[in-house]
Protein backbone atom coordinates (compact mmCIF):
# COMPACT_ATOMS: atom_id res chain seq x y z
CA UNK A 1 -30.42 -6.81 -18.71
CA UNK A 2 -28.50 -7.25 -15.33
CA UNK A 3 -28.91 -4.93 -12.24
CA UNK A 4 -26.38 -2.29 -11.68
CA UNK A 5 -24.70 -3.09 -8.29
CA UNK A 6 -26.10 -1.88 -5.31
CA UNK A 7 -24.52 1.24 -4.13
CA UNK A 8 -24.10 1.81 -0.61
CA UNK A 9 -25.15 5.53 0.93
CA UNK A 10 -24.65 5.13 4.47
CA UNK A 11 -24.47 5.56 7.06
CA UNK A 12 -21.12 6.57 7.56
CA UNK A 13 -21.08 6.66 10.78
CA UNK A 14 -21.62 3.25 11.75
CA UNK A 15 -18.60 1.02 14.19
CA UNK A 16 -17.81 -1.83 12.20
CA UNK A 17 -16.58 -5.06 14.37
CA UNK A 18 -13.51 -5.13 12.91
CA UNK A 19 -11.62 -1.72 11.20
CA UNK A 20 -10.56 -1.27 7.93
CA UNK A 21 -6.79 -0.37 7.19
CA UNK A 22 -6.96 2.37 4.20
CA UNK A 23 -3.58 2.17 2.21
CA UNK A 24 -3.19 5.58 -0.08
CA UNK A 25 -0.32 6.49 -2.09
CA UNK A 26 0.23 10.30 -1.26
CA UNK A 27 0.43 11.42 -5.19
CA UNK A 28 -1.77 8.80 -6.38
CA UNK A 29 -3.56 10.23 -9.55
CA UNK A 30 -6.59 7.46 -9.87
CA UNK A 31 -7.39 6.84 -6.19
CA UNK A 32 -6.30 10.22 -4.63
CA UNK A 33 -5.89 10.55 -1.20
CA UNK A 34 -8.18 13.42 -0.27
CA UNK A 35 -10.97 10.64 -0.90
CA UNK A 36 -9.11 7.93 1.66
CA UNK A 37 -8.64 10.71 4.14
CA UNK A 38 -12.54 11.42 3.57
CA UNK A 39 -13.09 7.61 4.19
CA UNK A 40 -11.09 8.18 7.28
CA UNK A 41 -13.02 10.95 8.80
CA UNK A 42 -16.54 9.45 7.45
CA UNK A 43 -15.94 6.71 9.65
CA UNK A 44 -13.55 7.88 12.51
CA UNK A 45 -13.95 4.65 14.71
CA UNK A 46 -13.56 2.17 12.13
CA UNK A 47 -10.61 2.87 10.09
CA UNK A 48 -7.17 3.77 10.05
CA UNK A 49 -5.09 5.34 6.64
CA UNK A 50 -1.40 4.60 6.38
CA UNK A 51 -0.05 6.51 3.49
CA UNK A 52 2.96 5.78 1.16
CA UNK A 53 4.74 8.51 0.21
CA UNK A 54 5.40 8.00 -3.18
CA UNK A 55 3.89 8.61 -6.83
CA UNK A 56 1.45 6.72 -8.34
CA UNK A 57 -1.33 4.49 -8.77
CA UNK A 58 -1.14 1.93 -5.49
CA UNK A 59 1.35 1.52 -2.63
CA UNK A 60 3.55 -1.04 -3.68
CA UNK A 61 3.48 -3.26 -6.99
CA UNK A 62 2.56 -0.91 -9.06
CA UNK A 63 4.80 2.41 -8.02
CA UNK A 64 7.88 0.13 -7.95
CA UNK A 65 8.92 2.38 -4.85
CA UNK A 66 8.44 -0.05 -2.39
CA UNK A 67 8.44 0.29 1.68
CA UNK A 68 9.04 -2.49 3.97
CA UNK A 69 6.99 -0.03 6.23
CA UNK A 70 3.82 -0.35 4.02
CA UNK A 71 4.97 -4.23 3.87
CA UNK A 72 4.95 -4.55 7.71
CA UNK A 73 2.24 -2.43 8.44
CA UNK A 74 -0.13 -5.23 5.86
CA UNK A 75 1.24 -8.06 7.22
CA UNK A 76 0.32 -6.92 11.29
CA UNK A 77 -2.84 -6.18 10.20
CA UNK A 78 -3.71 -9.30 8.19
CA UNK A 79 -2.09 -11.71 10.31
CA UNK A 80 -3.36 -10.41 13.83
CA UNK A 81 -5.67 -7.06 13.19
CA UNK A 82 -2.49 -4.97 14.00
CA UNK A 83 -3.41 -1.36 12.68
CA UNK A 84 -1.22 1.46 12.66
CA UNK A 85 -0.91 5.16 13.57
CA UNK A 86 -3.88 6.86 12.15
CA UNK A 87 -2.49 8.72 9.10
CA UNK A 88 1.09 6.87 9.52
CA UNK A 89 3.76 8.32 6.56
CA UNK A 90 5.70 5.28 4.81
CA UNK A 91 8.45 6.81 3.08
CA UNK A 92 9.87 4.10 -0.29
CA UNK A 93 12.87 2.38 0.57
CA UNK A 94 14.29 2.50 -2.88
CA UNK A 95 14.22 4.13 -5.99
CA UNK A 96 11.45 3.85 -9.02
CA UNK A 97 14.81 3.06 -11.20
CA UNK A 98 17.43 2.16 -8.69
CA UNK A 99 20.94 1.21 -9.92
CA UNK A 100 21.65 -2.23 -8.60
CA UNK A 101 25.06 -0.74 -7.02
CA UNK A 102 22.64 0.80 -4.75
CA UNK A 103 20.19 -2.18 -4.62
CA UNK A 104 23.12 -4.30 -2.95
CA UNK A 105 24.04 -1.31 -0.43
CA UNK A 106 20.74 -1.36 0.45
CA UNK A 107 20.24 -5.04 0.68
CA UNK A 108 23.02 -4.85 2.54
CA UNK A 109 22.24 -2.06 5.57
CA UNK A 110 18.83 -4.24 6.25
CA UNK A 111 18.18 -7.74 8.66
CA UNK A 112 18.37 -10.64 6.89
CA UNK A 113 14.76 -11.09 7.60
CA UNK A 114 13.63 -7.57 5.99
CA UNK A 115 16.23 -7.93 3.10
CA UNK A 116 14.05 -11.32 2.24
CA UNK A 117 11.10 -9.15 2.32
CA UNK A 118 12.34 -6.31 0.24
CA UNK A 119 14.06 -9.21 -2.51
CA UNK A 120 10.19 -10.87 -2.19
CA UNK A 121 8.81 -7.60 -2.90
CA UNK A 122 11.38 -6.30 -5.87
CA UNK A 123 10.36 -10.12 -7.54
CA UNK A 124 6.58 -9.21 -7.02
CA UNK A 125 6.57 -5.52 -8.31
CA UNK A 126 8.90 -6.55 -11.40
CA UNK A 127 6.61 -9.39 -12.31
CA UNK A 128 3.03 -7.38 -11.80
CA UNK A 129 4.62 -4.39 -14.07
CA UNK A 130 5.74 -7.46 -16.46
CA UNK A 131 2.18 -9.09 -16.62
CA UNK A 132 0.78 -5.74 -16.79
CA UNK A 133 2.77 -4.37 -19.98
CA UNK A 134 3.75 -7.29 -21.33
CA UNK A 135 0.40 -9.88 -21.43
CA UNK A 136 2.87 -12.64 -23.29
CA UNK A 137 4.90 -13.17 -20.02
């Protein structure tokens, strides 16, 4: 029989060289955020939480509620180690099942740059929810 994996029990305490970015959803049934806020304070100077405020399981794909701030605030930290306000509220920027009347207003209202994004992450979210109902597509 295989080993079970090696479970880590601290310390908490310790500075990490480079910090962790904590993404929570802020009704997120699986991953809740109490326990990424509890991450947070466990290890004060080595993390930061940005939370998306919307339902769900995950911050973007999976919600379908997706936030060009959760998008930006990923992309600064991957690309340079960018983090954001500690405990920094993303709020969706469209609906779970938005009309496409309002899709194209809110295409619309955004820089061509961030309306790329938000189209980028529409294609992403619908294909992940696809793959992940449907296992034929």
């Amino acid at each position: 029989m295989g080993r079970e994996p090696e479970r880590f029990t601290g310390p908490w305490n310790h500075t990490l060289a480079n910090q962790m970015l904590i993404a929570s959803a802020l009704y997120d049934p699986i991953t809740p955020l109490p326990s990424a806020r509890l991450i947070n304070q466990l290890m004060p100077h080595s993390t930061r939480l940005i939370i998306s405020d919307t339902p769900g399981h995950g911050t973007q794909a999976a919600t379908g509620a997706m936030s060009l701030c959760i998008a930006h605030a990923f992309s600064a930290y991957f690309l340079n180690g960018t983090l954001p306000e500690n405990e920094q509220h993303c709020p969706p920027d469209r609906k779970i099942f938005e009309p496409p009347k309002e899709k194209e207003i809110r295409l619309q209202s955004l820089s061509t740059e961030d309306a790329l994004l938000a189209e980028a992450l529409d294609r992403f979210a619908l294909g992940w929810n696809a793959r992940m109902f449907m296992p034929q597509y």
